[in-house]
Protein backbone atom coordinates (compact mmCIF):
# COMPACT_ATOMS: atom_id res chain seq x y z
CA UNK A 1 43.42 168.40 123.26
CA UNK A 2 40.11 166.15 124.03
CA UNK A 3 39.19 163.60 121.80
CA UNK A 4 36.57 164.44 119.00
CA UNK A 5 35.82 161.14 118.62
CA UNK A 6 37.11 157.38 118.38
CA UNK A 7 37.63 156.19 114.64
CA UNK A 8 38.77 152.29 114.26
CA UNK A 9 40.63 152.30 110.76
CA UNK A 10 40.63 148.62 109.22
CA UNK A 11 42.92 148.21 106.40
CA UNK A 12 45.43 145.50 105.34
CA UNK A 13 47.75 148.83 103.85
CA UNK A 14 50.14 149.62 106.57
CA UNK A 15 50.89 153.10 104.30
CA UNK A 16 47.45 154.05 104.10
CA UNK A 17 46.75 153.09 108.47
CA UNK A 18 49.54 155.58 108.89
CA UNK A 19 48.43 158.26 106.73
CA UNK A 20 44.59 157.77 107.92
CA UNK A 21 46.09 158.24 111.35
CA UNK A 22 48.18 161.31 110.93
CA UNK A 23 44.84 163.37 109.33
CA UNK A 24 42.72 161.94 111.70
CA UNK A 25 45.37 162.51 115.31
CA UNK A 26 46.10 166.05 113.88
CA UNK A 27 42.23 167.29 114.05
CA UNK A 28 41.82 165.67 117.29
CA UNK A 29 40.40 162.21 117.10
CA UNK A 30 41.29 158.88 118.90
CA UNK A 31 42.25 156.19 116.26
CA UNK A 32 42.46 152.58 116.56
CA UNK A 33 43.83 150.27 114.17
CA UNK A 34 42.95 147.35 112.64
CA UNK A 35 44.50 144.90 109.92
CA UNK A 36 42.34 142.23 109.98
CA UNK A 37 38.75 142.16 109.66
CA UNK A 38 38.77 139.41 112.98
CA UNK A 39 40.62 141.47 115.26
CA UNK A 40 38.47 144.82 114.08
CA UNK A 41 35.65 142.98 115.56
CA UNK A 42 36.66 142.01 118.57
CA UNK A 43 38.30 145.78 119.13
CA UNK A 44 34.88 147.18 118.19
CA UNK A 45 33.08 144.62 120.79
CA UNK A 46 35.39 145.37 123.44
CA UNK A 47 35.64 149.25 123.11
CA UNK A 48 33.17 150.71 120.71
CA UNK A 49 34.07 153.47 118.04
CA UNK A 50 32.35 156.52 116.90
CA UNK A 51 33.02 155.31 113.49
CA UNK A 52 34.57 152.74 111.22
CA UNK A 53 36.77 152.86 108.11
CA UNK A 54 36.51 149.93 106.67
CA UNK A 55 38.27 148.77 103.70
CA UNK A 56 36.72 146.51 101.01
CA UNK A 57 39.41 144.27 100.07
CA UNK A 58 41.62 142.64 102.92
CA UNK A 59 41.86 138.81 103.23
CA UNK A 60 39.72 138.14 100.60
CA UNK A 61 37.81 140.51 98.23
CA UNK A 62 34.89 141.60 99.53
CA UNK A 63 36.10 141.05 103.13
CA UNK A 64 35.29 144.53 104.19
CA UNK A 65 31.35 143.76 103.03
CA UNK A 66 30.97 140.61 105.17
CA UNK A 67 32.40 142.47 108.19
CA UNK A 68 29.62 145.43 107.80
CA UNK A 69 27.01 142.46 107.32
CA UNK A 70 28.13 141.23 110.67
CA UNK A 71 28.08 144.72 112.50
CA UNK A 72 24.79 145.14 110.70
CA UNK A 73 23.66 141.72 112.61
CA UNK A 74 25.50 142.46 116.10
CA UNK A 75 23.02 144.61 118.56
CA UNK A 76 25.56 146.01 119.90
CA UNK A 77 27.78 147.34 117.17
CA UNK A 78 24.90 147.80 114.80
CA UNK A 79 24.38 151.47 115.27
CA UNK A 80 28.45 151.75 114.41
CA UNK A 81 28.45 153.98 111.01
CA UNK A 82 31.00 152.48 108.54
CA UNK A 83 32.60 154.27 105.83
CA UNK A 84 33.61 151.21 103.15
CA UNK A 85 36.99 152.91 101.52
CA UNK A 86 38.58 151.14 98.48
CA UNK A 87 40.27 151.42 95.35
CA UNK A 88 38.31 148.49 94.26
CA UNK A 89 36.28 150.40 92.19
CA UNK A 90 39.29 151.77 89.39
CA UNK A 91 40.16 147.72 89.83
CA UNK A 92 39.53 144.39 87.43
CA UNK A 93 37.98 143.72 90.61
CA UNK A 94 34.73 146.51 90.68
CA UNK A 95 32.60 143.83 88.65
CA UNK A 96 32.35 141.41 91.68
CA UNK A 97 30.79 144.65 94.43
CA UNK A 98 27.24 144.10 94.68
CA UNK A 99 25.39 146.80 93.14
CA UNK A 100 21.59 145.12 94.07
CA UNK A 101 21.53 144.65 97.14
CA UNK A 102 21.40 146.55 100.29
CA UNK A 103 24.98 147.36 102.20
CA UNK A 104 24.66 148.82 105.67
CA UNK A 105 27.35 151.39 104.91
CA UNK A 106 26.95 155.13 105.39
CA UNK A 107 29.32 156.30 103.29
CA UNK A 108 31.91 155.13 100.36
CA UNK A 109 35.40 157.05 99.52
CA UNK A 110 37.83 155.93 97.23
CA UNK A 111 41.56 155.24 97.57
CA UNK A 112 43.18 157.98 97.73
CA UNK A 113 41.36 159.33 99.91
CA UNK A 114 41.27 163.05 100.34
CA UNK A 115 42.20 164.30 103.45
CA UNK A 116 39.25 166.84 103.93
CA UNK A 117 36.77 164.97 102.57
CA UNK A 118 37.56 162.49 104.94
CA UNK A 119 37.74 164.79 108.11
CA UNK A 120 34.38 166.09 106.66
CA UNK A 121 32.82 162.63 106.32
CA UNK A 122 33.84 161.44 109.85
CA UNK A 123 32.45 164.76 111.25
CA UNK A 124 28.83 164.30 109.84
CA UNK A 125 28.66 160.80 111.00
CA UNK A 126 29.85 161.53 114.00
CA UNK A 127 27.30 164.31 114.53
CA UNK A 128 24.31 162.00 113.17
CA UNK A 129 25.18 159.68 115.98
CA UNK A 130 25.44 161.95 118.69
CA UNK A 131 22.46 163.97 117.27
CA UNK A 132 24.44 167.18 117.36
CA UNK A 133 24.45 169.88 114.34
CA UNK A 134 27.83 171.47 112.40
CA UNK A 135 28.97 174.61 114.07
CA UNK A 136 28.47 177.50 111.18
């Protein structure tokens, strides 16, 4: 089967890299994964995805923001849709996400993530990007 696309995964869960990667492998796409928000960028610089999933807590707890701030700024990984995934938001930790300001992030899912929404968000970004339509 031909790759549908490349999707970099960057989470510090090892559980949830594993489960991301069986949904994603089984409908076709190429997955990448990252646990640190460092080495996602240099994996995204060297061999660009399709898309990024992009959790918001790693190192520190809004690591997953500053990494989408510096795709935003980066020419060439710019155009790289991000989908920020998190439990963050049923945590103590929800109060410190920035709800003024602008995020370049195309889509947000929370942890757990549902396998077909996911396959269904991936799809439509992937299709923005490539400018092609949903089959009916």
């Amino acid at each position: 089967m031909s790759s549908v696309g490349k999707v970099l995964v960057v989470d510090d869960d090892l559980d949830f890299i594993e489960y991301t990667r069986i949904v994603l492998e089984s409908h076709g796409y190429q997955v990448q994964t990252a646990t640190s928000t460092e080495t996602a960028l240099q994996m995204m610089r060297r061999d660009k995805p399709d898309v990024v999933l992009l959790d918001v807590m790693m190192s520190y707890v809004l690591d997953g923001l500053h990494v989408t701030r510096q795709m935003h700024d980066d020419p060439q990984l710019k155009d790289v849709p991000v989908i920020m995934i998190s439990a963050i938001f049923s945590r103590d930790e929800a109060g410190l996400f920035p709800t003024d300001e602008y995020l370049p992030v195309d889509a947000f899912m929370t942890k757990p993530v549902d396998p077909a929404d996911l396959l269904k968000q991936v799809d439509r970004l992937i299709r923005q990007r490539n400018g092609t339509q949903p089959q009916a």
